[in-house]
C-alpha atoms as a PDB file:
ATOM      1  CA  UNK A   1     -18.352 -13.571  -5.499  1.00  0.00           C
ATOM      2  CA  UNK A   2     -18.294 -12.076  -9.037  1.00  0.00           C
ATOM      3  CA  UNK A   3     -14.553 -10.259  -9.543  1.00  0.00           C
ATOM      4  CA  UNK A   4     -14.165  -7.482 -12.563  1.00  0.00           C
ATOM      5  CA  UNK A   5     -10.602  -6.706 -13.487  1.00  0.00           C
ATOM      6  CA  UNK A   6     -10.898  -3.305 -15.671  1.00  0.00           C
ATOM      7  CA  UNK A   7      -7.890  -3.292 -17.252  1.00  0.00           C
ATOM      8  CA  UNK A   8      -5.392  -6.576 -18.347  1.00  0.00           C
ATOM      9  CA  UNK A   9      -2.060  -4.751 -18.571  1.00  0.00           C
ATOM     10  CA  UNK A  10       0.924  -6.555 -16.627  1.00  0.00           C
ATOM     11  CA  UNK A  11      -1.016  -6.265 -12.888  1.00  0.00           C
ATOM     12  CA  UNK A  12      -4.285  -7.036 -14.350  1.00  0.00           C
ATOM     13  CA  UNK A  13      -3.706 -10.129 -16.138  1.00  0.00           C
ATOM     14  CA  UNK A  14      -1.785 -11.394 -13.370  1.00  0.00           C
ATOM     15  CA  UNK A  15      -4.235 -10.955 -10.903  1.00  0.00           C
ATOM     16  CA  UNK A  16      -6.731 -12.088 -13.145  1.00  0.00           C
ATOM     17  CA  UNK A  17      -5.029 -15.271 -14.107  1.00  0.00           C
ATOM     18  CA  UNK A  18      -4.002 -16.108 -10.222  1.00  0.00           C
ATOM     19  CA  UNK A  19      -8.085 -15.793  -9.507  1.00  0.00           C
ATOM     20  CA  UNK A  20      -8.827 -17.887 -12.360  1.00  0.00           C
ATOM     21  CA  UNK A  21      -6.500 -20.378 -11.686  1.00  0.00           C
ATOM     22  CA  UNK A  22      -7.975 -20.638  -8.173  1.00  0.00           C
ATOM     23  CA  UNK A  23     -11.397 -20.960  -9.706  1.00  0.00           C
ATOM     24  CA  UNK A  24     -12.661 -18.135  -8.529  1.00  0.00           C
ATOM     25  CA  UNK A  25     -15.508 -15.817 -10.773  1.00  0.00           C
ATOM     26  CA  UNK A  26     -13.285 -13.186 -12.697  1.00  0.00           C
ATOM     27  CA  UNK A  27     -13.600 -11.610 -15.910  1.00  0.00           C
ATOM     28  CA  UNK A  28     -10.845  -9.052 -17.281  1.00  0.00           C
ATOM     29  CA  UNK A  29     -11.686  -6.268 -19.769  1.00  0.00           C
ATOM     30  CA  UNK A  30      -9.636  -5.367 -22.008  1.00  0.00           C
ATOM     31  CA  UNK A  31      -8.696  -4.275 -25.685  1.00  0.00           C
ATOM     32  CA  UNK A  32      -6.222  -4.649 -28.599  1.00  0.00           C
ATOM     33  CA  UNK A  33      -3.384  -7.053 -28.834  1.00  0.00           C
ATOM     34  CA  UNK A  34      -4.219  -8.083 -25.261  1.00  0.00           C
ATOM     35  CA  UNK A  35      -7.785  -9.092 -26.009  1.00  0.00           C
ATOM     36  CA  UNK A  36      -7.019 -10.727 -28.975  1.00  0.00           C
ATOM     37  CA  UNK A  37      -3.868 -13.123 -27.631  1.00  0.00           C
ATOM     38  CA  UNK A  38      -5.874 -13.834 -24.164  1.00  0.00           C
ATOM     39  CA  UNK A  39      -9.464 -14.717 -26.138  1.00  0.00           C
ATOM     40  CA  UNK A  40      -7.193 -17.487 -28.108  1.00  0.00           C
ATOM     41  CA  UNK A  41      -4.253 -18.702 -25.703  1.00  0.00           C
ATOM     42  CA  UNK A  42      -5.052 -17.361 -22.447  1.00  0.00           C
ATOM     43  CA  UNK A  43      -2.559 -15.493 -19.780  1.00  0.00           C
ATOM     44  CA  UNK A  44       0.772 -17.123 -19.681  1.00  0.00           C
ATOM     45  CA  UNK A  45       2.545 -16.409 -16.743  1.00  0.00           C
ATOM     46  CA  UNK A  46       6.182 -17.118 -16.394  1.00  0.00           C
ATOM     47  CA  UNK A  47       7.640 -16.940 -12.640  1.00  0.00           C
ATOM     48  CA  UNK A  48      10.731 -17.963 -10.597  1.00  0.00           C
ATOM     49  CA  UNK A  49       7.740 -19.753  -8.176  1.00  0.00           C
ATOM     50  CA  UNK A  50       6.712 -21.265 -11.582  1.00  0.00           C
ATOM     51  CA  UNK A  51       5.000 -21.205 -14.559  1.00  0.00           C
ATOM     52  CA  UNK A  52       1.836 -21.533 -15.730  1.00  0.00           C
ATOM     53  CA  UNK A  53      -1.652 -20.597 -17.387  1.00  0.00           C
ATOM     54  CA  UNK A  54      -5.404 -19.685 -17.201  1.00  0.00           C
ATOM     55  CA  UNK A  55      -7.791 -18.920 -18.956  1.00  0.00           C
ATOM     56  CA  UNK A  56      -9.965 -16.281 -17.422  1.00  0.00           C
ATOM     57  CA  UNK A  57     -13.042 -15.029 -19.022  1.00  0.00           C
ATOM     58  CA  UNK A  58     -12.312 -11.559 -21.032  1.00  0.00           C
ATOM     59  CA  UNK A  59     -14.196  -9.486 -22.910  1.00  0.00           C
ATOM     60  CA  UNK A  60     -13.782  -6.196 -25.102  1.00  0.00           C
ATOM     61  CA  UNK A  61     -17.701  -4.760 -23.679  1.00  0.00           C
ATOM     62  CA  UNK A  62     -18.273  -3.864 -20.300  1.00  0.00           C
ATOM     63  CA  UNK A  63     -21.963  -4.092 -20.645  1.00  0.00           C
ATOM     64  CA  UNK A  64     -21.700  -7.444 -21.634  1.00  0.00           C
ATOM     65  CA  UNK A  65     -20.087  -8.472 -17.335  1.00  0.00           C
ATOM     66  CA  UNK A  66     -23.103  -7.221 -15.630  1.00  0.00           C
ATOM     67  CA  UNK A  67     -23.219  -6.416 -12.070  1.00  0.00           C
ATOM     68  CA  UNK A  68     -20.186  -8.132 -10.070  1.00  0.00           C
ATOM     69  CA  UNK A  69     -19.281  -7.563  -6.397  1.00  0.00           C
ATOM     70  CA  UNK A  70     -15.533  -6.417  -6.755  1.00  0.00           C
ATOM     71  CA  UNK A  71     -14.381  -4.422  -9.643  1.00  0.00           C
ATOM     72  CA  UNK A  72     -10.607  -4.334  -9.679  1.00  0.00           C
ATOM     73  CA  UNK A  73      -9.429  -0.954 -11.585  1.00  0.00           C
ATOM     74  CA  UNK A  74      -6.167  -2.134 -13.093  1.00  0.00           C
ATOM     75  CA  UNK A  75      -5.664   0.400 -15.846  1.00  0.00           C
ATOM     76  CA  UNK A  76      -3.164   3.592 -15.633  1.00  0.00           C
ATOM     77  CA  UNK A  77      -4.171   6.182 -13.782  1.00  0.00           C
ATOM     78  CA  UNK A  78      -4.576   8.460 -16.782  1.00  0.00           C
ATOM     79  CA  UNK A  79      -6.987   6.401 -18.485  1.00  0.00           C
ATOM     80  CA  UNK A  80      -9.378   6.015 -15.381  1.00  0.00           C
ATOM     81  CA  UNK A  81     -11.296   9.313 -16.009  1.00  0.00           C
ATOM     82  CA  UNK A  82     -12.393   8.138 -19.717  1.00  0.00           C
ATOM     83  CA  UNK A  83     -13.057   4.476 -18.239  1.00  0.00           C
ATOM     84  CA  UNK A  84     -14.991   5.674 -15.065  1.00  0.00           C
ATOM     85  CA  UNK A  85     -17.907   7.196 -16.359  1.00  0.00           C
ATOM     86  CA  UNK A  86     -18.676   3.701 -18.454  1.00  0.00           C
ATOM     87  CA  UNK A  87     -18.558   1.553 -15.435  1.00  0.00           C
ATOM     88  CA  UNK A  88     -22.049   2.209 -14.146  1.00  0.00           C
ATOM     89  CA  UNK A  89     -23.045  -0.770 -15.680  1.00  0.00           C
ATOM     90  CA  UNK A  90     -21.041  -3.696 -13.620  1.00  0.00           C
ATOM     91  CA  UNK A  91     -21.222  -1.356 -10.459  1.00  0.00           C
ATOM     92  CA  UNK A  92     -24.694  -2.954  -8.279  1.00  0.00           C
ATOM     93  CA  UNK A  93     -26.376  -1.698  -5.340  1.00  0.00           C
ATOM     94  CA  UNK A  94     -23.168  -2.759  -3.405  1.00  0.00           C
ATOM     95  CA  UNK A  95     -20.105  -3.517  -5.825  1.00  0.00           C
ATOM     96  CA  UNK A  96     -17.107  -2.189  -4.258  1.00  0.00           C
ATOM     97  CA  UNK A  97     -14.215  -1.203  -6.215  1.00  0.00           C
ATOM     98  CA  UNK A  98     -10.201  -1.401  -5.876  1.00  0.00           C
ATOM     99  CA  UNK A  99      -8.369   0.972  -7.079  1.00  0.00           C
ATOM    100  CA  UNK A 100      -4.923  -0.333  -8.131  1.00  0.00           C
ATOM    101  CA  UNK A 101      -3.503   2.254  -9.246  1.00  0.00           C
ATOM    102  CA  UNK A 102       0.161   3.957  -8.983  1.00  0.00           C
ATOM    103  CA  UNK A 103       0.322   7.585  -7.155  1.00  0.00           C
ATOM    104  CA  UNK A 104      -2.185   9.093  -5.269  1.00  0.00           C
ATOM    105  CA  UNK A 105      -5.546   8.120  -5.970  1.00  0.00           C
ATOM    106  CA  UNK A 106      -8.266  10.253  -6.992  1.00  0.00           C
ATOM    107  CA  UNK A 107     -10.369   9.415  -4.129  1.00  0.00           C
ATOM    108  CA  UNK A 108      -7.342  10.482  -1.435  1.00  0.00           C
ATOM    109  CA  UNK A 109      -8.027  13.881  -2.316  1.00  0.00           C
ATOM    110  CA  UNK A 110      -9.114  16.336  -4.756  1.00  0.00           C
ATOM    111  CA  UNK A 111      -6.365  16.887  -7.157  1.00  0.00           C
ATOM    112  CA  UNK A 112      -7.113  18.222 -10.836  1.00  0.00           C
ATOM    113  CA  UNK A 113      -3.920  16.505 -12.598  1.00  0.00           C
ATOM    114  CA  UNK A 114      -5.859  13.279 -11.510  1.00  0.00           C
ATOM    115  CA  UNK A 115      -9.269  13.720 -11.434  1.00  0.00           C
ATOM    116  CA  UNK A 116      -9.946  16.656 -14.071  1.00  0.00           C
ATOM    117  CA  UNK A 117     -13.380  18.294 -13.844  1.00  0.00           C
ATOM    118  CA  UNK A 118     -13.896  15.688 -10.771  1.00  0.00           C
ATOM    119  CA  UNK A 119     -15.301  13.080 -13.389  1.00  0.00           C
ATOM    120  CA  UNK A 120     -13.912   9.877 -11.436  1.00  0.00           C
ATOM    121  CA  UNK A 121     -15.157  10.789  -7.991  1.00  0.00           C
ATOM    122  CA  UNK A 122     -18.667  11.800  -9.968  1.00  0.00           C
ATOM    123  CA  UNK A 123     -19.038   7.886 -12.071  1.00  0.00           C
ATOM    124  CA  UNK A 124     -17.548   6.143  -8.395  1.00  0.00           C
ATOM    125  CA  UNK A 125     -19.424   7.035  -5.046  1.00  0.00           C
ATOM    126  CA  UNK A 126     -17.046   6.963  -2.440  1.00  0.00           C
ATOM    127  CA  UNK A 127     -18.832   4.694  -0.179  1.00  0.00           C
ATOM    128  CA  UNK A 128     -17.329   2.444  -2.721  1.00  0.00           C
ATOM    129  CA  UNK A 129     -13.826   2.283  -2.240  1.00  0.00           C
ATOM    130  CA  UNK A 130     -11.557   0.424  -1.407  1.00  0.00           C
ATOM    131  CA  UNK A 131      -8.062   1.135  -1.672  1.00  0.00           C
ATOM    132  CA  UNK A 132      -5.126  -0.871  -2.439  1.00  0.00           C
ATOM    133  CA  UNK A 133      -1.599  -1.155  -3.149  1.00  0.00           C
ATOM    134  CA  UNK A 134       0.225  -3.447  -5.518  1.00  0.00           C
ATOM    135  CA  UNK A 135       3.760  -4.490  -3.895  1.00  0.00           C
ATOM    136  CA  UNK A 136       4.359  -7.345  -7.211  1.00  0.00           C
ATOM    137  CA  UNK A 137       6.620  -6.626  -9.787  1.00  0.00           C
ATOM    138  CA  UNK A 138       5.380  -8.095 -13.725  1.00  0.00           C
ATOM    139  CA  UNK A 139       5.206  -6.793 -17.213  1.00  0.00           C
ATOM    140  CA  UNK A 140       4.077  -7.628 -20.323  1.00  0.00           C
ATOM    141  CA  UNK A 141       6.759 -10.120 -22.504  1.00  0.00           C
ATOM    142  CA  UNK A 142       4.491 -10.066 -25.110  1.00  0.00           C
ATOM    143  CA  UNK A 143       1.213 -10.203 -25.436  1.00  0.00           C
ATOM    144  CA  UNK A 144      -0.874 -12.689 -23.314  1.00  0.00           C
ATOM    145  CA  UNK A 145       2.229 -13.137 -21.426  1.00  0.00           C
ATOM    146  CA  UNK A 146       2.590 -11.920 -18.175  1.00  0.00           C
ATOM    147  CA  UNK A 147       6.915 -11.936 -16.639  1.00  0.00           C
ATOM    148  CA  UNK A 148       6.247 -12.069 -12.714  1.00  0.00           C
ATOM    149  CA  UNK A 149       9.660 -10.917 -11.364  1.00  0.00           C
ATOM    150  CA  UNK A 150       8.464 -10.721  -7.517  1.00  0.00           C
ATOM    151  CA  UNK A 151       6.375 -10.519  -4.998  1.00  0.00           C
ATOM    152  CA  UNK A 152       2.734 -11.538  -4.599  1.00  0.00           C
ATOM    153  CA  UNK A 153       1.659  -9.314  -1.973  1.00  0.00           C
ATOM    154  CA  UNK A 154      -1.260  -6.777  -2.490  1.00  0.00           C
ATOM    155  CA  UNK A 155      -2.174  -4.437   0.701  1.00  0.00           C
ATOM    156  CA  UNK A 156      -5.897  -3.284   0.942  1.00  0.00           C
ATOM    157  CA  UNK A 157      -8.001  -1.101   3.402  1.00  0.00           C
ATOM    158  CA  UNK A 158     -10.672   1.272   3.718  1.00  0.00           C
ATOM    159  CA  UNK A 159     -10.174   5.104   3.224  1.00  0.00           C
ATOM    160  CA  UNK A 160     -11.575   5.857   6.681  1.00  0.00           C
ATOM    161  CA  UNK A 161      -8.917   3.406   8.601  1.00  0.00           C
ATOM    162  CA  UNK A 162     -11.956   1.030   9.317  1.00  0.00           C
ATOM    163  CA  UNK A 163     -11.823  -2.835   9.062  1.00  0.00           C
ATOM    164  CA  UNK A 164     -14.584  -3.939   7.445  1.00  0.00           C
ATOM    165  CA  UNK A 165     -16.076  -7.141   6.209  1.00  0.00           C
ATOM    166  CA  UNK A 166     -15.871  -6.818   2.496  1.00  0.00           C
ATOM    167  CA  UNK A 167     -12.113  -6.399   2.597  1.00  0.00           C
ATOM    168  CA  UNK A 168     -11.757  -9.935   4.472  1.00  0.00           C
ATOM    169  CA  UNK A 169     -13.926 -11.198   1.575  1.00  0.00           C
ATOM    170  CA  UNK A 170     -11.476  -9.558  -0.565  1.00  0.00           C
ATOM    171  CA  UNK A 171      -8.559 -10.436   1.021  1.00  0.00           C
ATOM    172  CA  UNK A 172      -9.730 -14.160   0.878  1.00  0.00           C
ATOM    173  CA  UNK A 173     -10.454 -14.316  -2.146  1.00  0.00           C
ATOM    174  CA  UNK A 174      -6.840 -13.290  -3.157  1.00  0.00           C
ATOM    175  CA  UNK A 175      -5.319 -15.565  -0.742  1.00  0.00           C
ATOM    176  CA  UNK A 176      -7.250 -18.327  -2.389  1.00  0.00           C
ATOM    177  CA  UNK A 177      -5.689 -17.138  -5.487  1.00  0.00           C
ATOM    178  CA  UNK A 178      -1.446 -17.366  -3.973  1.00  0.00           C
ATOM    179  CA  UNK A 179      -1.037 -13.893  -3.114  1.00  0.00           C
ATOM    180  CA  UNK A 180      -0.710 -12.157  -0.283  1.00  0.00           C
ATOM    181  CA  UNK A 181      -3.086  -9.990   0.752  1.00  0.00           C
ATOM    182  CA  UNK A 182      -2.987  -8.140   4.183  1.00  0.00           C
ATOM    183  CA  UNK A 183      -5.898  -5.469   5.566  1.00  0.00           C
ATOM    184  CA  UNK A 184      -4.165  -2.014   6.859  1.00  0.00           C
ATOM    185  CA  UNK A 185      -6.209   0.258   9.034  1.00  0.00           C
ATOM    186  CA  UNK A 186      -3.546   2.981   7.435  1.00  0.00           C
ATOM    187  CA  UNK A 187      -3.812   2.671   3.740  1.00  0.00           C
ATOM    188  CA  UNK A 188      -3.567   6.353   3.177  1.00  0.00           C
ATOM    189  CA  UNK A 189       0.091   6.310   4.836  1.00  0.00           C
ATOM    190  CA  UNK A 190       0.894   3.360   2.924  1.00  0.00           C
ATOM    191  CA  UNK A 191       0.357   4.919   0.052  1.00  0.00           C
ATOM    192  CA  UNK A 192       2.342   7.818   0.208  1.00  0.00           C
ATOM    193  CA  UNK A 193       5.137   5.303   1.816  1.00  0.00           C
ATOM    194  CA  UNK A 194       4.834   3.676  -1.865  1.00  0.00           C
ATOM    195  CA  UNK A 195       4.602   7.320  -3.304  1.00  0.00           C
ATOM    196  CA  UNK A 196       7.891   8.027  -2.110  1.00  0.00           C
ATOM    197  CA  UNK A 197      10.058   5.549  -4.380  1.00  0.00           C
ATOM    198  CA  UNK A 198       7.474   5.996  -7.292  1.00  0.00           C
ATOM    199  CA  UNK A 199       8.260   9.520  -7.535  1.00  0.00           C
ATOM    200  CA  UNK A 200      11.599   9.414  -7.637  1.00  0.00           C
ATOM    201  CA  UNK A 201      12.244   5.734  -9.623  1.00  0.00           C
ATOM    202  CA  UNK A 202       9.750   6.143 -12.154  1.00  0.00           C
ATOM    203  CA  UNK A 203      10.547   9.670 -13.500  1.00  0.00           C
ATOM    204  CA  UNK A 204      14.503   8.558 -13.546  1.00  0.00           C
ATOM    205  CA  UNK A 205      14.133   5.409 -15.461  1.00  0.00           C
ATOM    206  CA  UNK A 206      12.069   7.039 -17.710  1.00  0.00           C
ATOM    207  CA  UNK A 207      15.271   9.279 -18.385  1.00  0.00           C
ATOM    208  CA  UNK A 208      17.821   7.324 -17.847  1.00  0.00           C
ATOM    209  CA  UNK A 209      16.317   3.612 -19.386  1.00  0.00           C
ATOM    210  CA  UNK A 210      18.204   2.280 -15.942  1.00  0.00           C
ATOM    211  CA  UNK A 211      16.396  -0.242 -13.478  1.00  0.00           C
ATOM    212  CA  UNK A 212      16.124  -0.115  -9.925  1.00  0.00           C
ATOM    213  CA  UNK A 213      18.900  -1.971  -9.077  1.00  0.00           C
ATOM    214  CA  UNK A 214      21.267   0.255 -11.460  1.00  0.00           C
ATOM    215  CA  UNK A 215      19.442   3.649  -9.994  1.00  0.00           C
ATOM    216  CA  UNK A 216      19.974   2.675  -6.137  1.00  0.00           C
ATOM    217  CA  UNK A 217      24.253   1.714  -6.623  1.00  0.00           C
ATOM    218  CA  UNK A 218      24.333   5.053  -8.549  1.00  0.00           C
ATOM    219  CA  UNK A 219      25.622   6.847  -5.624  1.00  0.00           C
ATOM    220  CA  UNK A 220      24.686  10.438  -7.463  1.00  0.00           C
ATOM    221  CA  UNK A 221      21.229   8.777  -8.733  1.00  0.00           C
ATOM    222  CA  UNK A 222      20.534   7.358  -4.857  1.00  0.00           C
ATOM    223  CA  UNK A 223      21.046  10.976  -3.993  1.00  0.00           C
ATOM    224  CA  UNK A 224      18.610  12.590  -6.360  1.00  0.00           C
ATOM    225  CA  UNK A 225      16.225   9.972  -5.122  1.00  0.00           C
ATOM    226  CA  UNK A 226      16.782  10.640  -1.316  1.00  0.00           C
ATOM    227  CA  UNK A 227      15.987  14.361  -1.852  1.00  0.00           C
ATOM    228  CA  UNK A 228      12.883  13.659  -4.077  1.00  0.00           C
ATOM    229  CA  UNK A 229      11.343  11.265  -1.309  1.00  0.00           C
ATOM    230  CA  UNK A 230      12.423  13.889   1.347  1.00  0.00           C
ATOM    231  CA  UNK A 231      10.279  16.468  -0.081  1.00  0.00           C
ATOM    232  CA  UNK A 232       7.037  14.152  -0.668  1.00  0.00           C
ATOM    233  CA  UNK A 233       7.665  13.218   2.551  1.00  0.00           C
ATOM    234  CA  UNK A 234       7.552  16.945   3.735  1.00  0.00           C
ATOM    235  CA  UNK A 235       4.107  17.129   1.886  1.00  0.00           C
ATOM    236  CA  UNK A 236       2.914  14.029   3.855  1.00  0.00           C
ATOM    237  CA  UNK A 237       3.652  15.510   7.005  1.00  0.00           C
ATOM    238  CA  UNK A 238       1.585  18.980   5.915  1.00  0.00           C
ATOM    239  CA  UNK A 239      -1.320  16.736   5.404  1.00  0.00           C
ATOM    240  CA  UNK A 240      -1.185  15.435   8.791  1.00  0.00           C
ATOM    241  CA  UNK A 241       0.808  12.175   8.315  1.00  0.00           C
ATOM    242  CA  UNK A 242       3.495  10.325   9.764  1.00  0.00           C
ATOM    243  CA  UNK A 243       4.845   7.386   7.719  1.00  0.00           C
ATOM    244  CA  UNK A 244       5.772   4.000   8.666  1.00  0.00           C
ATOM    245  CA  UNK A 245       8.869   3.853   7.019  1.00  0.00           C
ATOM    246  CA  UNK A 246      12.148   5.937   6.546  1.00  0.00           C
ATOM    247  CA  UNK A 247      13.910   6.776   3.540  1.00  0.00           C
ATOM    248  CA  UNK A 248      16.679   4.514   4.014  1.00  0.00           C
ATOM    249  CA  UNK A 249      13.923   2.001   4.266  1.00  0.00           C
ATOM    250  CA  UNK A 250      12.609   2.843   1.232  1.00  0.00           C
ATOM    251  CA  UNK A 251      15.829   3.036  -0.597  1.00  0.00           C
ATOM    252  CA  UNK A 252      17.112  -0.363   0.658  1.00  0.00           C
ATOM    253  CA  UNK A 253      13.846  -2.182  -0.658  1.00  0.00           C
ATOM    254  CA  UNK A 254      13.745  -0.379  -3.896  1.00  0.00           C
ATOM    255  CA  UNK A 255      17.154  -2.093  -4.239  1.00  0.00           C
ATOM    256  CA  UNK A 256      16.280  -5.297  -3.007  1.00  0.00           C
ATOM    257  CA  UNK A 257      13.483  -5.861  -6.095  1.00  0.00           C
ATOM    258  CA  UNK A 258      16.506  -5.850  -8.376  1.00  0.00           C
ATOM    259  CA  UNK A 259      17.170  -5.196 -12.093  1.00  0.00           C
ATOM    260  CA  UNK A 260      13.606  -4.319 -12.454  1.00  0.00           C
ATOM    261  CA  UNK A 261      12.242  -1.271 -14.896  1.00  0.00           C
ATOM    262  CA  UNK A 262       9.777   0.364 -13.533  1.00  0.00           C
ATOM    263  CA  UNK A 263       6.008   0.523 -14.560  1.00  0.00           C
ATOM    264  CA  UNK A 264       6.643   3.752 -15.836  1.00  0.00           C
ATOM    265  CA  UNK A 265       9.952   2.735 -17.604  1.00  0.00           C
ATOM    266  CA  UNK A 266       8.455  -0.111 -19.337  1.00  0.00           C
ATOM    267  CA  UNK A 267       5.407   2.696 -20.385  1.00  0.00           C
ATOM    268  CA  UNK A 268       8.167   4.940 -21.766  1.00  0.00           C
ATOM    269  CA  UNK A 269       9.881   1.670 -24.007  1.00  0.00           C
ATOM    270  CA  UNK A 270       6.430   0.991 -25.276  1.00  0.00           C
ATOM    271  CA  UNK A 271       5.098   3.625 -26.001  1.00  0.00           C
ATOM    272  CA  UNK A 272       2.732   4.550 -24.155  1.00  0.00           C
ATOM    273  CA  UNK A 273       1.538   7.244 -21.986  1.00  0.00           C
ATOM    274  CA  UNK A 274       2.977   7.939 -18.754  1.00  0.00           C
ATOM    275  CA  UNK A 275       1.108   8.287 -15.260  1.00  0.00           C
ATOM    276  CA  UNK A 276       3.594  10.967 -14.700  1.00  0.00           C
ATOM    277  CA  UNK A 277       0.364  13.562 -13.206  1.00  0.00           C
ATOM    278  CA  UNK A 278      -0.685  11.022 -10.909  1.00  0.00           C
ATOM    279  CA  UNK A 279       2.418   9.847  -9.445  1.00  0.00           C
ATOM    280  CA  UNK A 280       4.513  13.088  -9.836  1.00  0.00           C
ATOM    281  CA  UNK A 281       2.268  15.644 -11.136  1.00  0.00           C
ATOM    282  CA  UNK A 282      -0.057  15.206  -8.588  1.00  0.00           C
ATOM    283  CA  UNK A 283       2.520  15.576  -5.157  1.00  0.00           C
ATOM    284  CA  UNK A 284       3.483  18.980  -7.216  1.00  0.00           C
ATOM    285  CA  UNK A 285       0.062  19.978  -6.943  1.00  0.00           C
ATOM    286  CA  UNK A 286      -0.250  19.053  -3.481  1.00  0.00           C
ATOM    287  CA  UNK A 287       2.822  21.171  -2.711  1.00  0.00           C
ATOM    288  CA  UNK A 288       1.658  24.333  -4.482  1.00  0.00           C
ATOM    289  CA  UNK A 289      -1.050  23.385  -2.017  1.00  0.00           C
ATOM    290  CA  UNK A 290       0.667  23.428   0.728  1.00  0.00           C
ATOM    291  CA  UNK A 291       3.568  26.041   0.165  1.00  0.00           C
ATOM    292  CA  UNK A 292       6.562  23.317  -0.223  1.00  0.00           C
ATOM    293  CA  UNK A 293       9.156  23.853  -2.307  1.00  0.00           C
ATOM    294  CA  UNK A 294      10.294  20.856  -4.388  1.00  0.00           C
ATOM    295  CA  UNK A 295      13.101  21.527  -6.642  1.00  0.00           C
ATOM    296  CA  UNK A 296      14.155  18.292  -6.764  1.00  0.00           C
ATOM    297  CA  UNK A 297      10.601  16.676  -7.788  1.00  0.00           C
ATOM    298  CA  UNK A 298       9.793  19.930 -10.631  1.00  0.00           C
ATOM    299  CA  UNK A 299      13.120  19.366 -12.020  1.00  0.00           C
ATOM    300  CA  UNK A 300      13.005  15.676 -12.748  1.00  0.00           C
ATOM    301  CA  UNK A 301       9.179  16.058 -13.706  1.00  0.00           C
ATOM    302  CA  UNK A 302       9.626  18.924 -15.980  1.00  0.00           C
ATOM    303  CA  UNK A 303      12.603  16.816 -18.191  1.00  0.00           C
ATOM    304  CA  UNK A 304      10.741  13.231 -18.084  1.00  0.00           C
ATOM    305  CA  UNK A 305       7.470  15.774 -19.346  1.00  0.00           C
ATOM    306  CA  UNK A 306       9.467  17.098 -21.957  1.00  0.00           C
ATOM    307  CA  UNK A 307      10.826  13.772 -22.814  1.00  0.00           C
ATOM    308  CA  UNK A 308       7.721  11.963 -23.408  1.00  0.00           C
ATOM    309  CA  UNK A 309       6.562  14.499 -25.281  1.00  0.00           C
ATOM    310  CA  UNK A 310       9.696  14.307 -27.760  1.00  0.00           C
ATOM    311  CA  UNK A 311       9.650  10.915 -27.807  1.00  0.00           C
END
């Protein structure tokens, strides 16, 4: 099989450099400082299950890949609707893709702060997807160097609860590589089960500079948390769901992952943009949607807004 990974931020060059250490037919796109230091050293990967490299094909042009089977999209969720409409040329008859992304995806359900205009769904047929969650923690050290913290475990499924044959291809594939890599028949409730600690960890690192570990023995923090996952959990259950796990749940493994910052955290100390609309912005809309209130969640989203904005 032919593996695309759009995108070789701290996920994607992991996952890239696991595959290509395995052997396995990958190629990561990417650009700046993260092209240049992988075209000349490769990905570096330093991890308490030890280090090591690979050197997995990259390149700058997408039209350069051609058609592959599996296209991993491993950028932020803010950058897929400029990245989407250029990927018609590694997409084939029947190239599926993974969407990695944090929040709700744009293909879980029409939401403008995601998917403005409907440009993503429009480049990406649905029959396509393949949804995913990331449950590893990394970031950049520098570039071409990927710090794995934990975990190796990414969950996949199909939108429609189905079990299908290209997710076991998929899921081999990444077992092949080291990581875990189990099929749910219930990605959309895993999702929002992730959705639950993103929303309220990443907005209040972004604030507060504090990792997860620091934000869950904060017992005034821990309770701002609690009442931002109970009201995207009272927008899950609007849209028909029940999820797997509880708060407490929730809470007790965001503390378990340790002093680790956040994705969005990291974002904030770099730099760069934050996928505040698709992991906040996005369960907002959802509730204007739905007529919940979420003073907790606009109150939080409204000063991390403000604060990237300042920053």
């Amino acid at each position: 099989m032919k593996f695309v990974v759009a995108g070789a931020g701290a996920v994607g060059a992991f996952t890239g450099a696991a595959m290509a250490r395995a052997g396995l037919d990958v190629t990561l796109f990417a650009r700046g400082p993260q092209l240049r230091a992988i075209e000349e050293h490769g990905v570096r990967v330093i991890s308490p299950d030890g280090d090591f490299e690979a050197r997995p094909q990259i390149t700058g042009d997408l039209e350069s890949i051609g058609p592959a089977d599996v296209v991993f999209l491993a950028v932020k969720a803010h950058s897929l609707p400029q990245l989407a409409p250029r990927l018609g040329c590694v997409l084939g008859p029947e190239t599926c893709v993974v969407s990695l992304q944090n929040g709700v995806p744009w293909w879980f359900t029409p939401i403008e702060r995601v998917d403005p205009d409907g440009v993503i769904a429009a480049a990406i047929e649905a029959r396509r997807v393949v949804g995913s969650l990331v449950y590893f923690a990394t970031e950049i050290a520098e570039p071409g160097v990927v710090r794995h913290i934990e975990g190796h475990r990414i969950s996949i499924g199909e939108p429609d609860g189905t079990r299908s044959a290209r997710c076991r291809a998929i899921a081999e594939a990444l077992h092949a590589s080291g990581l875990r890599c189990p099929i749910t028949t219930h990605i959309r409730e895993e999702i929002w089960v992730k959705i639950l600690g993103n929303a309220a960890f990443n907005p209040i690192s972004a604030l507060t500079g504090a990792t997860l570990a620091r934000m869950t023995a904060d017992a005034d923090v821990a309770a701002l948390a609690r009442a931002i996952m109970a009201e995207a959990e009272c927008v899950a259950t609007r849209l028909g769901m029940k999820l797997p796990v509880s708060i407490d749940q929730r809470m007790a493994g965001a503390a378990k992952v340790g002093e680790h910052k956040t994705s969005m955290l990291q974002d904030f100390e770099a730099g760069r943009p934050l996928e505040l609309e698709a992991v906040v912005g996005a369960i907002l809309e959802l509730g204007d949607r739905l007529g919940v209130a979420m003073p907790a969640t606009r109150t939080v989203y409204a000063c991390t807004k403000l604060r990237a904005a300042l920053r």
